[in-house]
Structure formats: structure tokens, C-alpha cells
PDB file of N, CA and C in Angstrom:
ATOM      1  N   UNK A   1     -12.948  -1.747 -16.661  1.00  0.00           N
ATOM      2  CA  UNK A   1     -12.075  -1.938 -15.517  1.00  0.00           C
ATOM      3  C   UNK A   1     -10.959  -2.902 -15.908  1.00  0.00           C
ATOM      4  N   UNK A   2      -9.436  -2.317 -15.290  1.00  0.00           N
ATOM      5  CA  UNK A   2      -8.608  -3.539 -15.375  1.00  0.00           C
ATOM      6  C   UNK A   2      -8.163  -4.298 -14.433  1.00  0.00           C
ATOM      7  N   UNK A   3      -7.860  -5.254 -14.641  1.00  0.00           N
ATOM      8  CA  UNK A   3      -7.863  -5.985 -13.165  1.00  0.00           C
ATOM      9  C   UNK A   3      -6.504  -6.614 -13.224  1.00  0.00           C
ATOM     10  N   UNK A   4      -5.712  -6.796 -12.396  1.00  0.00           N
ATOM     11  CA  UNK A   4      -4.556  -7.249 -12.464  1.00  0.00           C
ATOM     12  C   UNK A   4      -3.834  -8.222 -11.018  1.00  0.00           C
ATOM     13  N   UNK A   5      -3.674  -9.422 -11.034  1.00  0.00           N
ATOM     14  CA  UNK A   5      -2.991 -10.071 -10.121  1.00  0.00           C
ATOM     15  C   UNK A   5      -1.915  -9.776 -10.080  1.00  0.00           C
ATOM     16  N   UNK A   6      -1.066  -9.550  -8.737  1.00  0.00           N
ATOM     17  CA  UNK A   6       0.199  -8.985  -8.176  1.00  0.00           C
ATOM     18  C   UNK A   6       0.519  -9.880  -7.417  1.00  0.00           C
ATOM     19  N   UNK A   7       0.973 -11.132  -7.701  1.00  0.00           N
ATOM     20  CA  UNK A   7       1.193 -12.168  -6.147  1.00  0.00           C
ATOM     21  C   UNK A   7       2.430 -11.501  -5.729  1.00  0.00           C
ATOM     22  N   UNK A   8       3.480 -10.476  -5.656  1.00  0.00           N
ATOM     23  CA  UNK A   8       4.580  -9.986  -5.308  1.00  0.00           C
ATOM     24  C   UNK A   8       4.199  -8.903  -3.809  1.00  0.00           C
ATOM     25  N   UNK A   9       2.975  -8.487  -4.491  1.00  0.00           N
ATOM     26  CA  UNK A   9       2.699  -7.707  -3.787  1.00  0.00           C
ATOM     27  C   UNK A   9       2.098  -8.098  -2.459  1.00  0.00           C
ATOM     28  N   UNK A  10       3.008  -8.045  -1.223  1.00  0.00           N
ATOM     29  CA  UNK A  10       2.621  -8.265   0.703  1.00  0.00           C
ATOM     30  C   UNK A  10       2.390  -7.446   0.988  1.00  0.00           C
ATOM     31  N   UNK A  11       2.472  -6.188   1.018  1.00  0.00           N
ATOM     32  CA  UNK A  11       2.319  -5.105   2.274  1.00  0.00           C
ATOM     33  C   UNK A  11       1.679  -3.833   1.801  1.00  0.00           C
ATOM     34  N   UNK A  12       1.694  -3.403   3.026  1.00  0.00           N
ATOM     35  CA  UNK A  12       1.151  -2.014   3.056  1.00  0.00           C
ATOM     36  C   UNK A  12       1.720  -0.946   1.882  1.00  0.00           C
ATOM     37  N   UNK A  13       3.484  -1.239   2.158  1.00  0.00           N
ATOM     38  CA  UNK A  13       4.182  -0.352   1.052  1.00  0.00           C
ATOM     39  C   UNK A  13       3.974  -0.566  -0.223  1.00  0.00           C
ATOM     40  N   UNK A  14       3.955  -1.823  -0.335  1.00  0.00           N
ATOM     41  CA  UNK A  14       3.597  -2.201  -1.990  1.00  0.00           C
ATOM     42  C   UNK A  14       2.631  -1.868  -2.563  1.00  0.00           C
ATOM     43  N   UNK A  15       1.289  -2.027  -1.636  1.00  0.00           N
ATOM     44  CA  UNK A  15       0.166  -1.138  -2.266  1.00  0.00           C
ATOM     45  C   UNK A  15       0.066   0.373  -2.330  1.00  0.00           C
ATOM     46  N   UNK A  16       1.084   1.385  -1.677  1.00  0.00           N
ATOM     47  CA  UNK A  16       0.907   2.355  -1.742  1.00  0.00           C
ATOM     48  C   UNK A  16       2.223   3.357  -3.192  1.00  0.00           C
ATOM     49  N   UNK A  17       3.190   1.816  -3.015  1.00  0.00           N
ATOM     50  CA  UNK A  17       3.795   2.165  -4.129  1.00  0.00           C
ATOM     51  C   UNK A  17       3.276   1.652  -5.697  1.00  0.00           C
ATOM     52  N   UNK A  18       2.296   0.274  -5.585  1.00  0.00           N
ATOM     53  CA  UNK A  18       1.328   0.377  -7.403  1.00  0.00           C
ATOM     54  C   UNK A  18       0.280   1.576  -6.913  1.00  0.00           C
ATOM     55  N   UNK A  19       0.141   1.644  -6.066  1.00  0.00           N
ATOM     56  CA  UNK A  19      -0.934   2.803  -6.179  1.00  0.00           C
ATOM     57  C   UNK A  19      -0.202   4.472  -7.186  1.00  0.00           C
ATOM     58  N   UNK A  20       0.807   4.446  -6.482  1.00  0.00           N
ATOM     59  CA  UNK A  20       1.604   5.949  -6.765  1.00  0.00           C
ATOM     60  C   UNK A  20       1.492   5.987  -8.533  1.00  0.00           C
ATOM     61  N   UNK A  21       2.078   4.976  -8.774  1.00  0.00           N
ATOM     62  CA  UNK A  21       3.134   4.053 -10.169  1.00  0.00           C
ATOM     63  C   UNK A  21       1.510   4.529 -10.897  1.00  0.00           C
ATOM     64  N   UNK A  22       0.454   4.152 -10.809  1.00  0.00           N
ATOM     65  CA  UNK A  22      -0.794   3.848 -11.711  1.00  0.00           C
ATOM     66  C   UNK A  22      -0.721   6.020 -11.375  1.00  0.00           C
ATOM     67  N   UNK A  23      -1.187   6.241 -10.317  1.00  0.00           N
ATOM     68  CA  UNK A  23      -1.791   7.228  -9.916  1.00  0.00           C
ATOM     69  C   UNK A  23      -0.925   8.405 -11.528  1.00  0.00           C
ATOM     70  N   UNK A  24       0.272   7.913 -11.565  1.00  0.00           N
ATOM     71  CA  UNK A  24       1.624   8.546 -12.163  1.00  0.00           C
ATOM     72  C   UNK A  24       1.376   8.394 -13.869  1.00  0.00           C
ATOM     73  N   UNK A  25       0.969   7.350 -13.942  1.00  0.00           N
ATOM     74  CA  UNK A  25       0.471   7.055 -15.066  1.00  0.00           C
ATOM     75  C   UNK A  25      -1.164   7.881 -15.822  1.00  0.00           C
ATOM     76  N   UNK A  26      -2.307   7.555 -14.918  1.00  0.00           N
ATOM     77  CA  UNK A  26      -2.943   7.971 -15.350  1.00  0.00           C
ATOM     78  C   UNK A  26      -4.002   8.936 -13.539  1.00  0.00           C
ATOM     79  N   UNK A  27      -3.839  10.119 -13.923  1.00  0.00           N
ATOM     80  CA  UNK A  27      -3.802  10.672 -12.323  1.00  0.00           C
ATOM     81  C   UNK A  27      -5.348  10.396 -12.093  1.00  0.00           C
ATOM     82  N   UNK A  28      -5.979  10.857 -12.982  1.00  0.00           N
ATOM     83  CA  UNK A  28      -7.792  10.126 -12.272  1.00  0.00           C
ATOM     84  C   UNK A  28      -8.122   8.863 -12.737  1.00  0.00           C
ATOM     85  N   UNK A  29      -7.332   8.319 -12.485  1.00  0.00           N
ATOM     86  CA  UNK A  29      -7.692   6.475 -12.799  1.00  0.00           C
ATOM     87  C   UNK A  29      -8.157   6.240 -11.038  1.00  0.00           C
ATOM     88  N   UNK A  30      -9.027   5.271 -10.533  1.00  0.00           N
ATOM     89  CA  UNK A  30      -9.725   5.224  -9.456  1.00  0.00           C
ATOM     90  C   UNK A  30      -9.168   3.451  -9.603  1.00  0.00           C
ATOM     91  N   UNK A  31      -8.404   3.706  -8.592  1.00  0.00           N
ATOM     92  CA  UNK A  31      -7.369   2.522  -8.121  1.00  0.00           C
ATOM     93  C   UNK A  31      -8.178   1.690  -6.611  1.00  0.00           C
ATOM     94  N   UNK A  32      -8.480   0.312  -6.689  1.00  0.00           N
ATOM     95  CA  UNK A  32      -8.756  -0.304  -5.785  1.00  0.00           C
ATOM     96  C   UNK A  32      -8.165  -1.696  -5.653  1.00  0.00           C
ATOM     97  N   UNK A  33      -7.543  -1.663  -4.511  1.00  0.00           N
ATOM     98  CA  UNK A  33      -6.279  -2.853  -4.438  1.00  0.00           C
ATOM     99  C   UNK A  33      -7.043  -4.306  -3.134  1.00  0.00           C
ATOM    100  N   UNK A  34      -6.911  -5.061  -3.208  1.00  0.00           N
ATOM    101  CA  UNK A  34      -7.354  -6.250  -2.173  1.00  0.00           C
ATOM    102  C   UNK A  34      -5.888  -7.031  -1.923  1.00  0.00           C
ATOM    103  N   UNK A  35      -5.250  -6.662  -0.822  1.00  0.00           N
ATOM    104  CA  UNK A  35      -4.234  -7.000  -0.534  1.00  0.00           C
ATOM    105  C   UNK A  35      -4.158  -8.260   0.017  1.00  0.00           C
ATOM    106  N   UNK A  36      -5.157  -9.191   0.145  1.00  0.00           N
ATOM    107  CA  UNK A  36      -5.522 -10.621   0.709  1.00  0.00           C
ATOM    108  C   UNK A  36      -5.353 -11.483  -0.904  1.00  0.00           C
ATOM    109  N   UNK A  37      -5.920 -10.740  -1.614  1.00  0.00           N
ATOM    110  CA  UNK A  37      -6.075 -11.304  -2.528  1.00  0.00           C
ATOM    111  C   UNK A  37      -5.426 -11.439  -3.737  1.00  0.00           C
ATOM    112  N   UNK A  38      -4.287 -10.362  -3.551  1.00  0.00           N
ATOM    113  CA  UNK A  38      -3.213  -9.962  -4.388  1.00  0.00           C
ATOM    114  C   UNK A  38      -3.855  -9.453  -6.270  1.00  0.00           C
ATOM    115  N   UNK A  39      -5.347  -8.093  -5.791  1.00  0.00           N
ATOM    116  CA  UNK A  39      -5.638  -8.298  -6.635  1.00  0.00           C
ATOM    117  C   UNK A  39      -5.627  -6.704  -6.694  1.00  0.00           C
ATOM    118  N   UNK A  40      -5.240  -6.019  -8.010  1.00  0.00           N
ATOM    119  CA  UNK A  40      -5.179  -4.248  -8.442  1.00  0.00           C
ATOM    120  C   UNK A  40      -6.310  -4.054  -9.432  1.00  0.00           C
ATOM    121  N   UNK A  41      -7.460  -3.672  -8.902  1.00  0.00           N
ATOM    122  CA  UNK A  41      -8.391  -3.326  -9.924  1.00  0.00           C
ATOM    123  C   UNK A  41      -8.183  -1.539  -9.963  1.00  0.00           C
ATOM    124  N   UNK A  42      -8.579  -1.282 -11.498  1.00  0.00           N
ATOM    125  CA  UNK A  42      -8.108  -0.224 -11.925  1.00  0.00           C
ATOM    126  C   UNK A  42      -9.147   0.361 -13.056  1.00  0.00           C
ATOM    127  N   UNK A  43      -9.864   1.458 -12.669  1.00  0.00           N
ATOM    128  CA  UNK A  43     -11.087   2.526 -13.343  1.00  0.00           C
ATOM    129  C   UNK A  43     -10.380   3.417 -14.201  1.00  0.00           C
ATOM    130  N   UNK A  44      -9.238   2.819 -15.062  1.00  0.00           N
ATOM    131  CA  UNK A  44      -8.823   4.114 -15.897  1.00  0.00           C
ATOM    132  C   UNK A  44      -9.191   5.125 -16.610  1.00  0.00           C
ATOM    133  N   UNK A  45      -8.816   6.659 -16.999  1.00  0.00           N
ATOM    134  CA  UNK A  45      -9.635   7.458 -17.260  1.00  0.00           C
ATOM    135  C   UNK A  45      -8.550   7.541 -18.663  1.00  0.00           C
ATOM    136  N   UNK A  46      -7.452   7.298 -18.929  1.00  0.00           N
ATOM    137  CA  UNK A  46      -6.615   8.022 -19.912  1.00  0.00           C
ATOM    138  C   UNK A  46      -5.545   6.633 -20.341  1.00  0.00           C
ATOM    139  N   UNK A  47      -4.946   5.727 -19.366  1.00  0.00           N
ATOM    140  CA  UNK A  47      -4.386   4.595 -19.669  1.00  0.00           C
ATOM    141  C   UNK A  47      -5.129   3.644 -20.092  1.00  0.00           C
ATOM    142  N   UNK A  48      -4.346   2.405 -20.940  1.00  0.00           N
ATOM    143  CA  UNK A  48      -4.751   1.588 -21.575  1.00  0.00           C
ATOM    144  C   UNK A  48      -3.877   0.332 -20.228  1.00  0.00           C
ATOM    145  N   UNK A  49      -4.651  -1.014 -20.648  1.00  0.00           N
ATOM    146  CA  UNK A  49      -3.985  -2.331 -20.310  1.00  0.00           C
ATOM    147  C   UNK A  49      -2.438  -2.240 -20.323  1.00  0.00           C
ATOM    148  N   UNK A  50      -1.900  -1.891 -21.257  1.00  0.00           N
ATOM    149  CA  UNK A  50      -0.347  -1.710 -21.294  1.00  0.00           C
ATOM    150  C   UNK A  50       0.154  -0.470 -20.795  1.00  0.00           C
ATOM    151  N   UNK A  51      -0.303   0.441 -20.359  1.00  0.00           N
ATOM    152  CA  UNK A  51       0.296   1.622 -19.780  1.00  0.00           C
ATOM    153  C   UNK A  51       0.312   1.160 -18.578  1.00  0.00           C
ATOM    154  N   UNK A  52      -1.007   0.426 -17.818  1.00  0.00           N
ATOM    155  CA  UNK A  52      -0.676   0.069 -16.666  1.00  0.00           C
ATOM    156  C   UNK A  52       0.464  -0.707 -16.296  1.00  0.00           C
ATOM    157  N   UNK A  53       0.255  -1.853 -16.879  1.00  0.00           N
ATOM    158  CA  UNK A  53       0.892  -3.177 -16.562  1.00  0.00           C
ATOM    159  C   UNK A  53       2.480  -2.599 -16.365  1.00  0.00           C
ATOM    160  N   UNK A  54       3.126  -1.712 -17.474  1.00  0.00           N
ATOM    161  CA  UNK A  54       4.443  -1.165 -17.426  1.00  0.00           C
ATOM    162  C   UNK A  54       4.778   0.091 -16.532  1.00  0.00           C
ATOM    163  N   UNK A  55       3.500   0.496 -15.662  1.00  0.00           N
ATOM    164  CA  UNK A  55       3.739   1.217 -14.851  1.00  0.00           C
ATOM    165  C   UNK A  55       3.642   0.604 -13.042  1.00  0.00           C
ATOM    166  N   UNK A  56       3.363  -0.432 -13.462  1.00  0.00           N
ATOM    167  CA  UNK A  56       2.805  -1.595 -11.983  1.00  0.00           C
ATOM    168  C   UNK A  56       4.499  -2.320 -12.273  1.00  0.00           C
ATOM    169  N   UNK A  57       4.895  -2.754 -13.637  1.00  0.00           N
ATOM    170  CA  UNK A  57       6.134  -3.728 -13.447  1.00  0.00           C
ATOM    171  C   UNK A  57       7.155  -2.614 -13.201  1.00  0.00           C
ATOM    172  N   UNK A  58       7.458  -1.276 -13.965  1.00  0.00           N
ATOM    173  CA  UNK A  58       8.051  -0.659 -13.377  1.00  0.00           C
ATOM    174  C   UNK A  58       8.414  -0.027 -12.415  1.00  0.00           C
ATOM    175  N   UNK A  59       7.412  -0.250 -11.233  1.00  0.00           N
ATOM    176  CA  UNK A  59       7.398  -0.003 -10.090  1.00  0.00           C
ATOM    177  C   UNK A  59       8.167  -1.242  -8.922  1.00  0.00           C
ATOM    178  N   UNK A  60       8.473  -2.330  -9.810  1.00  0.00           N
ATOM    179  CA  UNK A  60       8.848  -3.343  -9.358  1.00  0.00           C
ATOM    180  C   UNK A  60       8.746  -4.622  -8.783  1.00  0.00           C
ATOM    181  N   UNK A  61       6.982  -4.731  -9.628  1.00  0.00           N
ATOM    182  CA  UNK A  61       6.273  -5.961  -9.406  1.00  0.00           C
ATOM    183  C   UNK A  61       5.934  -6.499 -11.002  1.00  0.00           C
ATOM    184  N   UNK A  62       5.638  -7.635 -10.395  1.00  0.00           N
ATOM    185  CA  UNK A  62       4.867  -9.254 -12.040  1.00  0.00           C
ATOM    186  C   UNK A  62       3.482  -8.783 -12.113  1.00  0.00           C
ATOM    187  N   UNK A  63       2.585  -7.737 -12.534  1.00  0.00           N
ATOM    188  CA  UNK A  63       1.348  -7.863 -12.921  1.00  0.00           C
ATOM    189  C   UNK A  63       1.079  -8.749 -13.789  1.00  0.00           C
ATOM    190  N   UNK A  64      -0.216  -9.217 -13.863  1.00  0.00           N
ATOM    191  CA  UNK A  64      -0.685 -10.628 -14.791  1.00  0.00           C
ATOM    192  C   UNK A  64      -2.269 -10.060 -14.731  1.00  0.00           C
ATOM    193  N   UNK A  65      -2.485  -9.482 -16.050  1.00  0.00           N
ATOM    194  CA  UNK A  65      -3.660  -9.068 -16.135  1.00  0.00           C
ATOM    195  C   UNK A  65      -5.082 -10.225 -16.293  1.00  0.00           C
ATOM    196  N   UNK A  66      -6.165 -10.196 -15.934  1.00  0.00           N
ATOM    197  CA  UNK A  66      -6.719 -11.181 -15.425  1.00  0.00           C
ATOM    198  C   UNK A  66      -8.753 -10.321 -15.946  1.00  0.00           C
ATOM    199  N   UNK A  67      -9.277 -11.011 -16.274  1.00  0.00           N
ATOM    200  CA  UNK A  67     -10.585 -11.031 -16.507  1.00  0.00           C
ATOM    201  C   UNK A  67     -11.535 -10.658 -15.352  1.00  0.00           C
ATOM    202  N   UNK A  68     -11.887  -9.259 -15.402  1.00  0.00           N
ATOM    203  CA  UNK A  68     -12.898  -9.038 -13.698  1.00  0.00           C
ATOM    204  C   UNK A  68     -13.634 -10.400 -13.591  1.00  0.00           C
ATOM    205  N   UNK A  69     -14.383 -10.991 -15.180  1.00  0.00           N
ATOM    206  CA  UNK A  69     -15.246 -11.786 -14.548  1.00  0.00           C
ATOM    207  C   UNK A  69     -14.762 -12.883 -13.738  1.00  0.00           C
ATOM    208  N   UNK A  70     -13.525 -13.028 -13.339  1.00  0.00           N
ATOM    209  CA  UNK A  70     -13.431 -14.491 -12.975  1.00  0.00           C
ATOM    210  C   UNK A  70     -12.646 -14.313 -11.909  1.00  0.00           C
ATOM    211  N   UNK A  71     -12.753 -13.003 -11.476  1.00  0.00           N
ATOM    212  CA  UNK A  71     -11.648 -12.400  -9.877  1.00  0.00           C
ATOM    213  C   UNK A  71     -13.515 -13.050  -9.203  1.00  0.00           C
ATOM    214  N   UNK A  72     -13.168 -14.412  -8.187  1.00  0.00           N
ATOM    215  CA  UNK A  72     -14.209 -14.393  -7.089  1.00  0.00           C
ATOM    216  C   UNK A  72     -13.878 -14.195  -5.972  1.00  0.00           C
ATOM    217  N   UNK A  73     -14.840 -12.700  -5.493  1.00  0.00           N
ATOM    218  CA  UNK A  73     -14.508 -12.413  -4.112  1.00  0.00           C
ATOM    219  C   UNK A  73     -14.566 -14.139  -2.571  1.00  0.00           C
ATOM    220  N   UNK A  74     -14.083 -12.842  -1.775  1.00  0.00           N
ATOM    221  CA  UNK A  74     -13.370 -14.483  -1.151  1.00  0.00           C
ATOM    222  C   UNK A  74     -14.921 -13.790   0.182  1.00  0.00           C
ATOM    223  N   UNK A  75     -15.481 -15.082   0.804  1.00  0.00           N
ATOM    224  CA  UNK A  75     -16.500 -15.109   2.003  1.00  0.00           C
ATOM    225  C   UNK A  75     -16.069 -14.271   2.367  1.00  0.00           C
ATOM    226  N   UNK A  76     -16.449 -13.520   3.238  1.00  0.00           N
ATOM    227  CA  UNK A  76     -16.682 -12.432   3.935  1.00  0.00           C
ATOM    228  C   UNK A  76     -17.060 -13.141   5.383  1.00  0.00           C
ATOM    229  N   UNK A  77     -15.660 -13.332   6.405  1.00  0.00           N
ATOM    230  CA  UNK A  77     -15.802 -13.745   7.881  1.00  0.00           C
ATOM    231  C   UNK A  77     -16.222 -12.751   8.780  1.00  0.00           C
ATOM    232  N   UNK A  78     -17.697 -13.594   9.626  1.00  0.00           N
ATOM    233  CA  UNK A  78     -18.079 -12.909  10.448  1.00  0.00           C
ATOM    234  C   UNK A  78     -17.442 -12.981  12.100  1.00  0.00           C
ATOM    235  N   UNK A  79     -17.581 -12.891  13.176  1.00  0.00           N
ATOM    236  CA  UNK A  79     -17.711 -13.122  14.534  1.00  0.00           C
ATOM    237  C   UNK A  79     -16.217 -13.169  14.031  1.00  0.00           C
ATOM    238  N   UNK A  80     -15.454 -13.813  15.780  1.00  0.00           N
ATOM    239  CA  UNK A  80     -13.817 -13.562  16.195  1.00  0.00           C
ATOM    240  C   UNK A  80     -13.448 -14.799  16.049  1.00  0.00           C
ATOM    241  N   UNK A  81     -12.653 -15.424  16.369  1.00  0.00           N
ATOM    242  CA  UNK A  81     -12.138 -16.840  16.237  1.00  0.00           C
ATOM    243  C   UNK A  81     -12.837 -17.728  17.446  1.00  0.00           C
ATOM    244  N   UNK A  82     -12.921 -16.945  18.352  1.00  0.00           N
ATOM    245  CA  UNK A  82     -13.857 -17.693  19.703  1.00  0.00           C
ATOM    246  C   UNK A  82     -15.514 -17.848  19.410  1.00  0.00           C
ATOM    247  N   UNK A  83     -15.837 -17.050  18.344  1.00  0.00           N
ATOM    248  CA  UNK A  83     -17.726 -16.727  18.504  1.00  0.00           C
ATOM    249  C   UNK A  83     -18.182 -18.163  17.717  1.00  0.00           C
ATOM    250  N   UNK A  84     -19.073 -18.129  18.243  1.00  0.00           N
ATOM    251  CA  UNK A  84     -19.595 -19.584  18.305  1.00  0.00           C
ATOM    252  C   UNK A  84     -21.380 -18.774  16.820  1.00  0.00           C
ATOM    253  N   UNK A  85     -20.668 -20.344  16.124  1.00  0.00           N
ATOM    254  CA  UNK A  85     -22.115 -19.742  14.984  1.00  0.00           C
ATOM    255  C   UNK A  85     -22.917 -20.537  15.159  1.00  0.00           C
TER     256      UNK A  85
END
């Protein structure tokens, strides 16, 4: 898996445009994005580390490729802002 930090990346569009950019690159690569976390993990089937990265910057973002082991998922919030724990 590659994993890649995108702090450029805010929105909805941005993830659907590294999504396209990778998809374009390598078409059964299994793309999973955490948009809180500004993080593009990527199951490539045919691209390498550098096919991505130049298909994520050419799309018009700073990828900064990054070690799965050390992406730590963030707590997982339960109840609403009012619920009492």
C-alpha cells in the first residue's frame, strides 16, 4: 500500500479529482482517501510510488509520501455534542 499526505487537499472536489488522476494512472488501483486527515491511501495494481505521486501532483496537489506504519488513525467520536458520557 501507498500512502500519501495531501494537506492541499479540502474538499469533496479534490478528492474526487486525486481519485480520477490515480484511477488514470493505474485503473484497478483501489483508492481510499480520509479527507479529515488529509490522507490518500492507495492498493496499486500496475503503478509504482512515483507514478502516483506525479499523477496526484499533476492533478494539482503536494503529495508527501508517508509510511502506512505511522498514519495513526484519529478516535473515533461517539454520541452528538450534547450526549452526555
Amino acid at each position: 500500500m501507498q500512502v500519501f499526505r495531501v494537506n492541499d487537499m479540502t474538499c469533496g472536489h479534490c478528492v474526487s479529482t486525486i481519485t480520477k488522476a490515480i484511477k488514470a494512472t493505474d485503473k484497478d488501483a483501489k483508492v481510499t482517501i480520509d479527507l479529515a486527515q488529509h490522507l490518500v491511501m492507495v492498493e496499486p495494481t500496475e503503478a509504482d510510488a512515483q507514478d502516483l505521486t506525479d499523477a496526484i501532483a499533476e492533478a494539482g496537489y503536494t503529495p508527501v509520501s508517508v509510511q502506512a506504519t505511522t498514519v495513526v488513525a484519529e478516535p473515533v467520536k461517539t454520541g452528538g455534542c450534547c450526549s452526555r458520557t
